[in-house]
N, C-alpha and C. Protein backbone atom coordinates (compact mmCIF):
# COMPACT_ATOMS: atom_id res chain seq x y z
N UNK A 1 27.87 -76.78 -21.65
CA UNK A 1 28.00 -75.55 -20.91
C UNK A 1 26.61 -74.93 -20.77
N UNK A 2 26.78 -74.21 -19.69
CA UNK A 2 25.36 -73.57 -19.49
C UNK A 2 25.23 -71.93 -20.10
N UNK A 3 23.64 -71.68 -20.23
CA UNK A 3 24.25 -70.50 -21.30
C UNK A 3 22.13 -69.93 -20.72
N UNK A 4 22.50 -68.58 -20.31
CA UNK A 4 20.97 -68.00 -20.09
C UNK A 4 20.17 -66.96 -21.11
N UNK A 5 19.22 -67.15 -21.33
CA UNK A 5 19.13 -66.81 -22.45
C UNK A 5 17.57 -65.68 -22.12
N UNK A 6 17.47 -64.39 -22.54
CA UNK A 6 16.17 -63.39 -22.09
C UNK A 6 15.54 -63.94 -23.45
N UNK A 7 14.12 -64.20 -23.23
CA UNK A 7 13.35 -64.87 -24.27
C UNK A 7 11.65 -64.20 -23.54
N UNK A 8 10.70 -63.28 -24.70
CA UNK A 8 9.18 -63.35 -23.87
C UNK A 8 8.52 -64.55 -24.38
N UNK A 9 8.88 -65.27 -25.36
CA UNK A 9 8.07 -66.46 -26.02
C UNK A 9 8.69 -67.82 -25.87
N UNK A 10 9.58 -67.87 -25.56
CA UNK A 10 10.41 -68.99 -25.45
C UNK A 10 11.08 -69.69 -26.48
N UNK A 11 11.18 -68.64 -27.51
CA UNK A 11 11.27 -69.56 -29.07
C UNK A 11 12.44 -68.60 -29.32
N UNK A 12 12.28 -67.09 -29.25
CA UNK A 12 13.01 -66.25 -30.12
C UNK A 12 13.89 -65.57 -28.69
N UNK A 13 14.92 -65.32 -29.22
CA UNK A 13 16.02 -64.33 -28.05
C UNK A 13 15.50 -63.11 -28.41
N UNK A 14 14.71 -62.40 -27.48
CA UNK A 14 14.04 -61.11 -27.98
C UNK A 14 13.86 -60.68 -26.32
N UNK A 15 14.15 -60.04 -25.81
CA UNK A 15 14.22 -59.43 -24.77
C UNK A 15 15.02 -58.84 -23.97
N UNK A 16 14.38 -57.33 -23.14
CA UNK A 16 15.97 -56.98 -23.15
C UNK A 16 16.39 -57.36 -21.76
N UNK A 17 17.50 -56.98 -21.31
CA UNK A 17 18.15 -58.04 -20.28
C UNK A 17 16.99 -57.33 -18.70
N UNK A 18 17.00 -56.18 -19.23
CA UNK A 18 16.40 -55.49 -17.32
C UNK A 18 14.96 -55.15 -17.96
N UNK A 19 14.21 -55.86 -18.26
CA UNK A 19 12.88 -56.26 -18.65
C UNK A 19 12.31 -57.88 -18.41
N UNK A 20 13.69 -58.73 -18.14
CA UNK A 20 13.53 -59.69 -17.70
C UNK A 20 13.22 -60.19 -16.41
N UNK A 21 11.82 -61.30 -16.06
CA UNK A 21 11.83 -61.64 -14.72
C UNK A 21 12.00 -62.97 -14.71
N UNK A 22 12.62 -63.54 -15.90
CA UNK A 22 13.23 -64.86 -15.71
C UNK A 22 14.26 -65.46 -16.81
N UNK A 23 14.91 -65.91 -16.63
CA UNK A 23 15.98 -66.96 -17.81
C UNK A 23 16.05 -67.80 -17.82
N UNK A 24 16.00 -68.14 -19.26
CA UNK A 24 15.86 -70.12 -19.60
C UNK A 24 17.36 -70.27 -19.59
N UNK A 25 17.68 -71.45 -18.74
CA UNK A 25 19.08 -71.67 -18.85
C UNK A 25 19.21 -73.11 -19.82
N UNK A 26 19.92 -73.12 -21.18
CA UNK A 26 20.02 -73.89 -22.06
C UNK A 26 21.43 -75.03 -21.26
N UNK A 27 21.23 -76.40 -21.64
CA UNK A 27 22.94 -77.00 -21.80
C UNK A 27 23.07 -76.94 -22.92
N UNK A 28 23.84 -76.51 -23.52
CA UNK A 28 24.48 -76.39 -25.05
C UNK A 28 25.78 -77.46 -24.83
N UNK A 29 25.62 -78.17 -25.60
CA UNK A 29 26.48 -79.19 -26.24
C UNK A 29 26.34 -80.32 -27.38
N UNK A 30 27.67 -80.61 -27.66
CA UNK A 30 27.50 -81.57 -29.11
C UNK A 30 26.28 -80.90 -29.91
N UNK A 31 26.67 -79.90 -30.31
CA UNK A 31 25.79 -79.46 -31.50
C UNK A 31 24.03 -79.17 -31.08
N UNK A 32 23.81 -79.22 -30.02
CA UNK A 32 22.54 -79.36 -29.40
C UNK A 32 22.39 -78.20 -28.37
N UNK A 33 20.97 -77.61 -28.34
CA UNK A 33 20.97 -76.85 -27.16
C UNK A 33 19.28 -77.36 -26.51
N UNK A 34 19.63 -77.70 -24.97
CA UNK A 34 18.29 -78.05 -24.54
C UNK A 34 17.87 -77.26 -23.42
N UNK A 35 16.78 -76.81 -23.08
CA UNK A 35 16.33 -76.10 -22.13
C UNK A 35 16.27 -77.35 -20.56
N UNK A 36 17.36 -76.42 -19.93
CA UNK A 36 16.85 -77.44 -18.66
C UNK A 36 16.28 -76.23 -17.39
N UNK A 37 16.26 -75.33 -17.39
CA UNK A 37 15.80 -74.79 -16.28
C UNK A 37 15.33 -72.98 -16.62
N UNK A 38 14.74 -72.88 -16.07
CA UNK A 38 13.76 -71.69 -15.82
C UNK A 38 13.91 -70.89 -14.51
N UNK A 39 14.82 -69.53 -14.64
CA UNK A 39 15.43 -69.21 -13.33
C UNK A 39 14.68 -67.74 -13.16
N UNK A 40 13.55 -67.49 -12.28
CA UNK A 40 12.92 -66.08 -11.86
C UNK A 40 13.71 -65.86 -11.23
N UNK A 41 13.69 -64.07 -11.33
CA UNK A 41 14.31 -62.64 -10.93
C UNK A 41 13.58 -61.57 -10.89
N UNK A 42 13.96 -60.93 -10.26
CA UNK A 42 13.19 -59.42 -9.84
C UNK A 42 13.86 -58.65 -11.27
N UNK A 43 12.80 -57.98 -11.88
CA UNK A 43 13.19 -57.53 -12.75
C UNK A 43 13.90 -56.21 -12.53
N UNK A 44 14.86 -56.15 -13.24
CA UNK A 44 16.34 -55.07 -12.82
C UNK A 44 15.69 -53.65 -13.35
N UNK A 45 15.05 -53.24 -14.37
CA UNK A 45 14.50 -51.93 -14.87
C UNK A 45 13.30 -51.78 -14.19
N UNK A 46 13.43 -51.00 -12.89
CA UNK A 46 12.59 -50.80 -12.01
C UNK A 46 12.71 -49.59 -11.09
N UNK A 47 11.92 -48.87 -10.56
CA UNK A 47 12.30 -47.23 -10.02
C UNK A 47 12.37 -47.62 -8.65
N UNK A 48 13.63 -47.65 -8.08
CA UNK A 48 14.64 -47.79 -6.76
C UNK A 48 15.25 -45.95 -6.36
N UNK A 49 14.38 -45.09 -5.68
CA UNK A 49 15.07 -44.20 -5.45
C UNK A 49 16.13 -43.96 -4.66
N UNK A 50 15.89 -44.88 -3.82
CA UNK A 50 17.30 -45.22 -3.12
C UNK A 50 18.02 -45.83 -3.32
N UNK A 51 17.84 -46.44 -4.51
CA UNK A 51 19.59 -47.59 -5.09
C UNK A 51 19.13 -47.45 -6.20
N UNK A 52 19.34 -46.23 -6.61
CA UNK A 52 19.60 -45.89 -8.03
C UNK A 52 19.94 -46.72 -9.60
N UNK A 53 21.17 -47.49 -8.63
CA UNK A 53 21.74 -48.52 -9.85
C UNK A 53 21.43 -50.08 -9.70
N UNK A 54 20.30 -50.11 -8.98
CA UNK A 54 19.99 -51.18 -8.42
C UNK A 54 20.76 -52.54 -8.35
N UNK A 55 21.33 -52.02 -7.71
CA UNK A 55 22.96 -53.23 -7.02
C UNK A 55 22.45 -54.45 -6.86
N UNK A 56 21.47 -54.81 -5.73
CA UNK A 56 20.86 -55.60 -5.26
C UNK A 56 20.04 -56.25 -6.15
N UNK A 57 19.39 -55.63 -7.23
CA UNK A 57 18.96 -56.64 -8.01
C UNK A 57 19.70 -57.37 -9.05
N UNK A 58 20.76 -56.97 -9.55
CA UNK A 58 21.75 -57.48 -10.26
C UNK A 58 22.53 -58.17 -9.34
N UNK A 59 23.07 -58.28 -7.88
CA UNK A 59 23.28 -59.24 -7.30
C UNK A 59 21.75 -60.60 -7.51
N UNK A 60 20.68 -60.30 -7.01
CA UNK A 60 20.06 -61.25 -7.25
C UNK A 60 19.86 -61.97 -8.76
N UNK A 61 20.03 -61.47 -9.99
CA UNK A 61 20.01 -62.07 -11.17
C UNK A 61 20.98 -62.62 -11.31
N UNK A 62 22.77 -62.30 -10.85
CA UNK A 62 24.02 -62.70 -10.63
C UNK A 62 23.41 -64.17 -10.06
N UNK A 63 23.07 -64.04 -8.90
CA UNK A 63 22.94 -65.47 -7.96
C UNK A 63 22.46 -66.77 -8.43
N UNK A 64 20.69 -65.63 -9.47
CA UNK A 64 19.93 -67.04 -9.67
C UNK A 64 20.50 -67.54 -10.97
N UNK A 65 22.05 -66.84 -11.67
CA UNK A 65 22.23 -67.46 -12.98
C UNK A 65 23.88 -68.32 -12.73
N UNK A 66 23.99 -68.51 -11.44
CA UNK A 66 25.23 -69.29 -11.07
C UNK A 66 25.73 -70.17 -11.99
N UNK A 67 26.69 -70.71 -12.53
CA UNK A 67 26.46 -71.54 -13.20
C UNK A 67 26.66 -71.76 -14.38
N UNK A 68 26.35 -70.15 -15.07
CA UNK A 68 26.03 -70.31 -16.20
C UNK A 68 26.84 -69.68 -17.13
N UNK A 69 27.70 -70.03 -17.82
CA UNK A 69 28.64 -69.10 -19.05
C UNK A 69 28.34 -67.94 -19.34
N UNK A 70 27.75 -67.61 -20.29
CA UNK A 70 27.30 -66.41 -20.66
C UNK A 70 25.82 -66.48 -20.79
N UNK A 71 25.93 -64.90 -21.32
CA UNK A 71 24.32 -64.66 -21.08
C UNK A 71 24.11 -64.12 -22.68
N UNK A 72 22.80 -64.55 -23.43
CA UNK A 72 22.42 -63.93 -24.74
C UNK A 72 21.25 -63.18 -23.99
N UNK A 73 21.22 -61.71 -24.52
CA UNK A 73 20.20 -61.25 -24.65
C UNK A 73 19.96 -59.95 -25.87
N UNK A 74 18.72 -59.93 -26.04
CA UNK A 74 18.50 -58.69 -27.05
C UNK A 74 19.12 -57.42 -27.14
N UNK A 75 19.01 -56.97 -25.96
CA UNK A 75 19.45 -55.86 -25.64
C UNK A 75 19.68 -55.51 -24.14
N UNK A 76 20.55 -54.77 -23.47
CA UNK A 76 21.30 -54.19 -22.28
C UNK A 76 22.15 -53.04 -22.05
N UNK A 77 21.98 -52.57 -21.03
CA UNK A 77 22.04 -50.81 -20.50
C UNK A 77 23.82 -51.47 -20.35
N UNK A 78 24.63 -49.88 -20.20
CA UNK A 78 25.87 -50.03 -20.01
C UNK A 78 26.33 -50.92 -18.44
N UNK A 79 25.46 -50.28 -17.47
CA UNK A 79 25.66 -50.78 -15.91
C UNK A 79 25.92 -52.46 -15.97
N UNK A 80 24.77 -52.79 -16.16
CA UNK A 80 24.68 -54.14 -16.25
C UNK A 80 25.40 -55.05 -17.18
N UNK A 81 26.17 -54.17 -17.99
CA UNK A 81 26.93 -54.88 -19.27
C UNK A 81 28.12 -54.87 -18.38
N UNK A 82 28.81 -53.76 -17.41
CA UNK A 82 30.10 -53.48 -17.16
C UNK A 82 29.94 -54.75 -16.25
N UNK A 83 28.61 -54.91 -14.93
CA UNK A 83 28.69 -55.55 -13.94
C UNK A 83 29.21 -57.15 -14.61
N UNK A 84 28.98 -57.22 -15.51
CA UNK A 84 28.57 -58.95 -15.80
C UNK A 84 30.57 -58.88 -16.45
N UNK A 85 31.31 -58.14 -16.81
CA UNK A 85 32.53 -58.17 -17.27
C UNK A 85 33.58 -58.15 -16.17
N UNK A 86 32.52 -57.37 -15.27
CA UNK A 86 33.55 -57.25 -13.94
C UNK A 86 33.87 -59.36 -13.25
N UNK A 87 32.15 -59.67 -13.77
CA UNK A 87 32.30 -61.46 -12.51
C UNK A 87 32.85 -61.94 -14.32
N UNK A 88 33.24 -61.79 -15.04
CA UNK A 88 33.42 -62.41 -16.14
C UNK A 88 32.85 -63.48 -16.80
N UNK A 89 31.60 -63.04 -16.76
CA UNK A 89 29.91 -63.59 -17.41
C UNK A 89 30.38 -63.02 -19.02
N UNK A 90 30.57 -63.95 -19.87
CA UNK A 90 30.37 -63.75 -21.20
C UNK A 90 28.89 -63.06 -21.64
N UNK A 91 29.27 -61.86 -22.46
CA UNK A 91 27.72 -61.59 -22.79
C UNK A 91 27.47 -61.59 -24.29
N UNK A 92 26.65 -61.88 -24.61
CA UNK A 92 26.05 -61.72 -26.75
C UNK A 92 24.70 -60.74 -26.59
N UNK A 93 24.76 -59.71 -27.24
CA UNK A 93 23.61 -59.20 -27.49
C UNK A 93 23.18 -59.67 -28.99
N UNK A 94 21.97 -60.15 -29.39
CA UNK A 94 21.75 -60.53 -30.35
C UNK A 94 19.93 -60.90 -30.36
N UNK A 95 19.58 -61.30 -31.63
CA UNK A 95 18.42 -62.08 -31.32
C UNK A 95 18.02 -63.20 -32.40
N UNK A 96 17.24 -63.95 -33.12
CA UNK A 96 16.85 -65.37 -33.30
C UNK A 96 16.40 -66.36 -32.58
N UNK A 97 16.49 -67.06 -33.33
CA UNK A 97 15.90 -68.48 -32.83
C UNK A 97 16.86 -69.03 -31.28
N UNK A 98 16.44 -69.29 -30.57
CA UNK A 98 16.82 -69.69 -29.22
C UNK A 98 18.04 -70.67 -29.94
N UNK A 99 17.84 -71.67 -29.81
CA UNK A 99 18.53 -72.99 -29.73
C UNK A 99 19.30 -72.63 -31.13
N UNK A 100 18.80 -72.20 -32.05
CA UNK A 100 19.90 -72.52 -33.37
C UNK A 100 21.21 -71.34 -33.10
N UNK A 101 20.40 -70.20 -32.33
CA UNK A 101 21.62 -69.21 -31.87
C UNK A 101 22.74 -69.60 -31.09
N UNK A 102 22.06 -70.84 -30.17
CA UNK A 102 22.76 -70.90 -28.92
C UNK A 102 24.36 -72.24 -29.38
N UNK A 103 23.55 -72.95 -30.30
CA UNK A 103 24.79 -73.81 -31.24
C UNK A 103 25.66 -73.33 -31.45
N UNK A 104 25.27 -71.86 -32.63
CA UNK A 104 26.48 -71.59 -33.03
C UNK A 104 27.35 -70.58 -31.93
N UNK A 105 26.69 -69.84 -31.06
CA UNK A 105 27.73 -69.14 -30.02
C UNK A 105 28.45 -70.13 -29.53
N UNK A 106 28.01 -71.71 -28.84
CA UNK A 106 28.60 -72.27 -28.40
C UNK A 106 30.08 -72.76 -29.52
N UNK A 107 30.18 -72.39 -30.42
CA UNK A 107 31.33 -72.86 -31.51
C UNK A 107 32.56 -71.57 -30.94
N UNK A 108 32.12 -70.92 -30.57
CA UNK A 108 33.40 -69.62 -30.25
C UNK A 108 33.57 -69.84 -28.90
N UNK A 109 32.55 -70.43 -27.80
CA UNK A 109 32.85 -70.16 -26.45
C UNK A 109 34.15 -71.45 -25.88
């Protein structure tokens, strides 16, 4: 399964979701998680006076994470938590090690 993950180092899940301008998308399986892709986005925490809740950029992070089960990230605003429950995007706020995190979420998903 595919699983996106907000990372600034690429090692640790440490970032928060609308500070992000890209996600490593892991395959997690058989006990393994491997990085296969690297998906840029307009970063969502950004001053839009005219789209306040910036719709359009959470459609575009929606788009470039097609695909993908859920999302781990550090931390995330209520908007963007409701949007991702509404397309029924699993979400984990959490942080650690990338890959050893991403094992064991994959044991519940």
């Amino acid at each position: 399964m595919l699983i996106a993950v907000t990372s600034k180092d690429g090692k640790e899940i440490n970032q928060h979701f609308g500070h992000a301008e890209r996600f490593l998308v892991y395959d997690v399986e058989n006990g393994s998680a491997k990085l296969i892709d690297e998906r840029k986005v307009d970063r969502y925490c950004s001053f839009d006076p005219e789209s306040p809740l910036r719709g359009h950029l959470l459609t575009g992070i929606f788009d470039a994470l097609t695909g993908c089960r859920a999302i781990v990230t550090a931390q995330i605003g209520d908007h963007p938590r409701g949007e991702l429950e509404k397309r029924g995007i699993e979400l984990f706020v959490t942080g650690g090690p990338i890959k050893q995190t991403l094992v064991e979420l994959a044991k519940i998903l």
